[in-house]
C-alpha atoms as a PDB file:
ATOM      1  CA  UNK A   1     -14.504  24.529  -2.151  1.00  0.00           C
ATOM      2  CA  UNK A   2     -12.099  23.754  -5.239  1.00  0.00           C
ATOM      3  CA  UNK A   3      -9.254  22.626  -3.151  1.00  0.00           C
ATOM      4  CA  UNK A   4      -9.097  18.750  -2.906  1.00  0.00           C
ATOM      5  CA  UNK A   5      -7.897  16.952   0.259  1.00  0.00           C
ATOM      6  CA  UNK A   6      -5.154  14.717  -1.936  1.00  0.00           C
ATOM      7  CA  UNK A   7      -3.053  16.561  -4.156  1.00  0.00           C
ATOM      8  CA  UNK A   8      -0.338  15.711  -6.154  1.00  0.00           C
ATOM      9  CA  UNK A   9       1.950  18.659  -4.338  1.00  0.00           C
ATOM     10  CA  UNK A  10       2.212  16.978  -1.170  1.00  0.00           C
ATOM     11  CA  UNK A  11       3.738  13.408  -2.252  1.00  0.00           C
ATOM     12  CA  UNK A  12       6.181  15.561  -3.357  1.00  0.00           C
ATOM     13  CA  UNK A  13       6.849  16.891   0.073  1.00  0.00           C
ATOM     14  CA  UNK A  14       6.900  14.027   1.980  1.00  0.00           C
ATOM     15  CA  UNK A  15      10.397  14.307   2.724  1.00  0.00           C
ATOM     16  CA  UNK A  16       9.276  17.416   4.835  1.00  0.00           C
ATOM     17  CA  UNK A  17       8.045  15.069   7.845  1.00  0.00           C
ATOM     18  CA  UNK A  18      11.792  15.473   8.547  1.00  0.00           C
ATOM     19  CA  UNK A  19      10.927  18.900   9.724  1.00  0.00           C
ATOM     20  CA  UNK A  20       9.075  18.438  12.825  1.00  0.00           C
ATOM     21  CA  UNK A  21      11.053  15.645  14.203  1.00  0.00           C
ATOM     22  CA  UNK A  22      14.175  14.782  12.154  1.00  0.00           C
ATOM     23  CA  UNK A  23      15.143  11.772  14.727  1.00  0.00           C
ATOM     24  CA  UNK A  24      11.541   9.835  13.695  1.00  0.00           C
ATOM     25  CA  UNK A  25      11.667  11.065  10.466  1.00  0.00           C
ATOM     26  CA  UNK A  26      15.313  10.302   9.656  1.00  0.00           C
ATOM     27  CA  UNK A  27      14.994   7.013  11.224  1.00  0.00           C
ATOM     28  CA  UNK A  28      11.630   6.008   9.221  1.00  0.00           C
ATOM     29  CA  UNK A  29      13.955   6.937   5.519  1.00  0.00           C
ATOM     30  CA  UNK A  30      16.236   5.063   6.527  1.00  0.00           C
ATOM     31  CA  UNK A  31      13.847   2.203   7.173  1.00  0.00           C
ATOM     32  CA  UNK A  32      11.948   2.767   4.362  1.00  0.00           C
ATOM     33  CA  UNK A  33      15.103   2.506   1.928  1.00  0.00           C
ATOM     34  CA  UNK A  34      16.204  -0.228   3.417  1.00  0.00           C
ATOM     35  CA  UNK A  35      13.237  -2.102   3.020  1.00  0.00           C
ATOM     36  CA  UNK A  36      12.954  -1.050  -0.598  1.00  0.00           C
ATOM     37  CA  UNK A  37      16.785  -2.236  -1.749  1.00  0.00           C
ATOM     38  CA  UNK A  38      17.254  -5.165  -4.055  1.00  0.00           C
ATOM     39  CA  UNK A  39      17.185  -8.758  -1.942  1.00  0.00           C
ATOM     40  CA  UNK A  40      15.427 -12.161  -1.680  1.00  0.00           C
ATOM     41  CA  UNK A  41      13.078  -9.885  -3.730  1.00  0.00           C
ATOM     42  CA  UNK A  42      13.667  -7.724  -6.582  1.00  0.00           C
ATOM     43  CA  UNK A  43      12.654  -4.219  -6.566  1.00  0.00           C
ATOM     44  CA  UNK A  44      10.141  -5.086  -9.337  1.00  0.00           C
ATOM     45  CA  UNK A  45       8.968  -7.880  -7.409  1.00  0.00           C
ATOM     46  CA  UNK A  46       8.967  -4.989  -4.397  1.00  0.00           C
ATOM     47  CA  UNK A  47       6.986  -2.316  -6.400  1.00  0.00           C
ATOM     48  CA  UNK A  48       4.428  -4.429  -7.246  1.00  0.00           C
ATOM     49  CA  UNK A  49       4.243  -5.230  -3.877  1.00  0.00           C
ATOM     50  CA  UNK A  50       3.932  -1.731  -2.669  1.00  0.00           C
ATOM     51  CA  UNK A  51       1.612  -1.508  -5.081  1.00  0.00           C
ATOM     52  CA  UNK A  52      -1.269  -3.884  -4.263  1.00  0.00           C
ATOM     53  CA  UNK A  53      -0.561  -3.019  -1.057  1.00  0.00           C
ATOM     54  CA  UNK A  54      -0.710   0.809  -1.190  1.00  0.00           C
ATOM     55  CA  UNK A  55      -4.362   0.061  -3.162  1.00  0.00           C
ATOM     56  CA  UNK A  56      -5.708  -2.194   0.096  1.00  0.00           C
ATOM     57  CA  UNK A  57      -4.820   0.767   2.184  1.00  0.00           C
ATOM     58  CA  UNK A  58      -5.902   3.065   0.229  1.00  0.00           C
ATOM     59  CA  UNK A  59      -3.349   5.312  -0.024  1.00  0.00           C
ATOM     60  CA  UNK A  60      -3.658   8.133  -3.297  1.00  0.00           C
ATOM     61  CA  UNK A  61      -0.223   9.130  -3.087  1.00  0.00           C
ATOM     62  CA  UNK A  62       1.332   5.572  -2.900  1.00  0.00           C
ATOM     63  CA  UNK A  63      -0.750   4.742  -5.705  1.00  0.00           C
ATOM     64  CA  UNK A  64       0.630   7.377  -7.569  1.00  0.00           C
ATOM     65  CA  UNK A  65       4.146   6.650  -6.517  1.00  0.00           C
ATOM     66  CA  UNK A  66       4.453   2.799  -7.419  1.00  0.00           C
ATOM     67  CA  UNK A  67       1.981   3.208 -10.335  1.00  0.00           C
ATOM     68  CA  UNK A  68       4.902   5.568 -11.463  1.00  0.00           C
ATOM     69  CA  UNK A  69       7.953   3.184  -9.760  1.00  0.00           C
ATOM     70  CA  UNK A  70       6.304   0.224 -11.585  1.00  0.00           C
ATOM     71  CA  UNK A  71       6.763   1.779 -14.946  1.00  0.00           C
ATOM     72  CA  UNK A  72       9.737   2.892 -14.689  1.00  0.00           C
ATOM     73  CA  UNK A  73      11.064  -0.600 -13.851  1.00  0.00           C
ATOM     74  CA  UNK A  74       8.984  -1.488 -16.856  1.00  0.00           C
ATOM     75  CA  UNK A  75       5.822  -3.645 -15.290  1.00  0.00           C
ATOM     76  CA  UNK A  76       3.263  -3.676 -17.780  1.00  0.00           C
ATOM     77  CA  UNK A  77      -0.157  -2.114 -16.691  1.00  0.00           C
ATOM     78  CA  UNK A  78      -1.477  -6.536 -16.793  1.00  0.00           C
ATOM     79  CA  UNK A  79       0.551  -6.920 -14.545  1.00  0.00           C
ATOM     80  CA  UNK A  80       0.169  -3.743 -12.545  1.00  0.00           C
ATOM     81  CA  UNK A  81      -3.741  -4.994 -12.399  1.00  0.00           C
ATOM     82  CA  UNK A  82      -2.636  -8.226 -11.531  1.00  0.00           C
ATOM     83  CA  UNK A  83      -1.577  -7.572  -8.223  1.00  0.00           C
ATOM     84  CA  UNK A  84      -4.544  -5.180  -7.571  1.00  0.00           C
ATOM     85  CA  UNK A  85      -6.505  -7.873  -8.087  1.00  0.00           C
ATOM     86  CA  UNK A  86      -4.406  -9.848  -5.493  1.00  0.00           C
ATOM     87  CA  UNK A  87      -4.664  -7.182  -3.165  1.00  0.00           C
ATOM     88  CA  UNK A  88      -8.292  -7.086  -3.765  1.00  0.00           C
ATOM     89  CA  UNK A  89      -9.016 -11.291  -3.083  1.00  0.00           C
ATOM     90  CA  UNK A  90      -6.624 -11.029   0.277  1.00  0.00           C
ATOM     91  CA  UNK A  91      -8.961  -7.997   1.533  1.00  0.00           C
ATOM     92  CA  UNK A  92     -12.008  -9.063   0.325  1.00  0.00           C
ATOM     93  CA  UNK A  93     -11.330 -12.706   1.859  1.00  0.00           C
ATOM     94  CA  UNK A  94     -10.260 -10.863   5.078  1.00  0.00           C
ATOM     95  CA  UNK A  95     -13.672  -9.782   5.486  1.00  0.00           C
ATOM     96  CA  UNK A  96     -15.309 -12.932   4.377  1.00  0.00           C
ATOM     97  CA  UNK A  97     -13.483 -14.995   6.794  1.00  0.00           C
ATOM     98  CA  UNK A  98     -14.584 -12.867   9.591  1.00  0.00           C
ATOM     99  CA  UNK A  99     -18.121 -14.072   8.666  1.00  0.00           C
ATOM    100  CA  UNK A 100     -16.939 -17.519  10.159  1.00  0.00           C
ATOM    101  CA  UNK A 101     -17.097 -15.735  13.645  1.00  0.00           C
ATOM    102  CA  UNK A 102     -20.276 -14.417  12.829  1.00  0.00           C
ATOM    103  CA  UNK A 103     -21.603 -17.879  12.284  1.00  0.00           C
ATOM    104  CA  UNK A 104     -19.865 -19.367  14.876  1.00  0.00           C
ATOM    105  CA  UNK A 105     -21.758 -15.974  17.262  1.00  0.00           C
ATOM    106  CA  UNK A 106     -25.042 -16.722  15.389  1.00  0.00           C
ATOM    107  CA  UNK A 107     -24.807 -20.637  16.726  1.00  0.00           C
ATOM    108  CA  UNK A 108     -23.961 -19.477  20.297  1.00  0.00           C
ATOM    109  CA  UNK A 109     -26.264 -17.128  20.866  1.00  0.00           C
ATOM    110  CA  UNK A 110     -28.875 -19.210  18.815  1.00  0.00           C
ATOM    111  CA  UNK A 111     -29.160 -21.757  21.018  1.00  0.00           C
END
């Protein structure tokens, strides 16, 4: 089997969610955009953003697209890292904080 699940092809037709229901899929562009247009944050500040973000989730084809974005607004691949890194320390301390429950179990059920 050559064919790989993630391709390159499909971010490209991501626009074609429209197709099946244009309401949802209208109404989730327009979102999107919105969300995406200069405000209390730049749309560098934004991409970067996105792109921590879209490594946490794990997401190939947003990786691709603000790995793009962020050069083309001209982020420099330190600080591109940067916030992967910052992605990385919120996720991994995510999971580390849930050990706190675990302890707090342990000392319950301990007793």
């Amino acid at each position: 089997m050559d064919k790989q699940y993630y391709t390159p092809k499909d971010l490209k037709n991501f626009s074609n969610i429209t197709e099946w229901n244009k309401e949802l899929g209208d109404k989730f562009f327009d979102y999107y955009n919105s969300v995406f247009k200069e405000g209390h944050l730049s749309a560098r500040e934004k991409s970067l953003i996105a792109l921590a973000v879209s490594h946490v989730v794990h997401c190939p084809y947003c990786i691709d697209a603000y790995t793009k974005d962020s050069l083309q607004r001209g982020i420099e691949k330190e600080e591109m890292m940067e916030a992967v890194h910052v992605g990385a320390a919120i996720k991994s301390g995510a999971v580390l904080v849930h050990g706190v429950q675990m302890m707090n179990r342990h000392d319950q059920l301990s007793m």
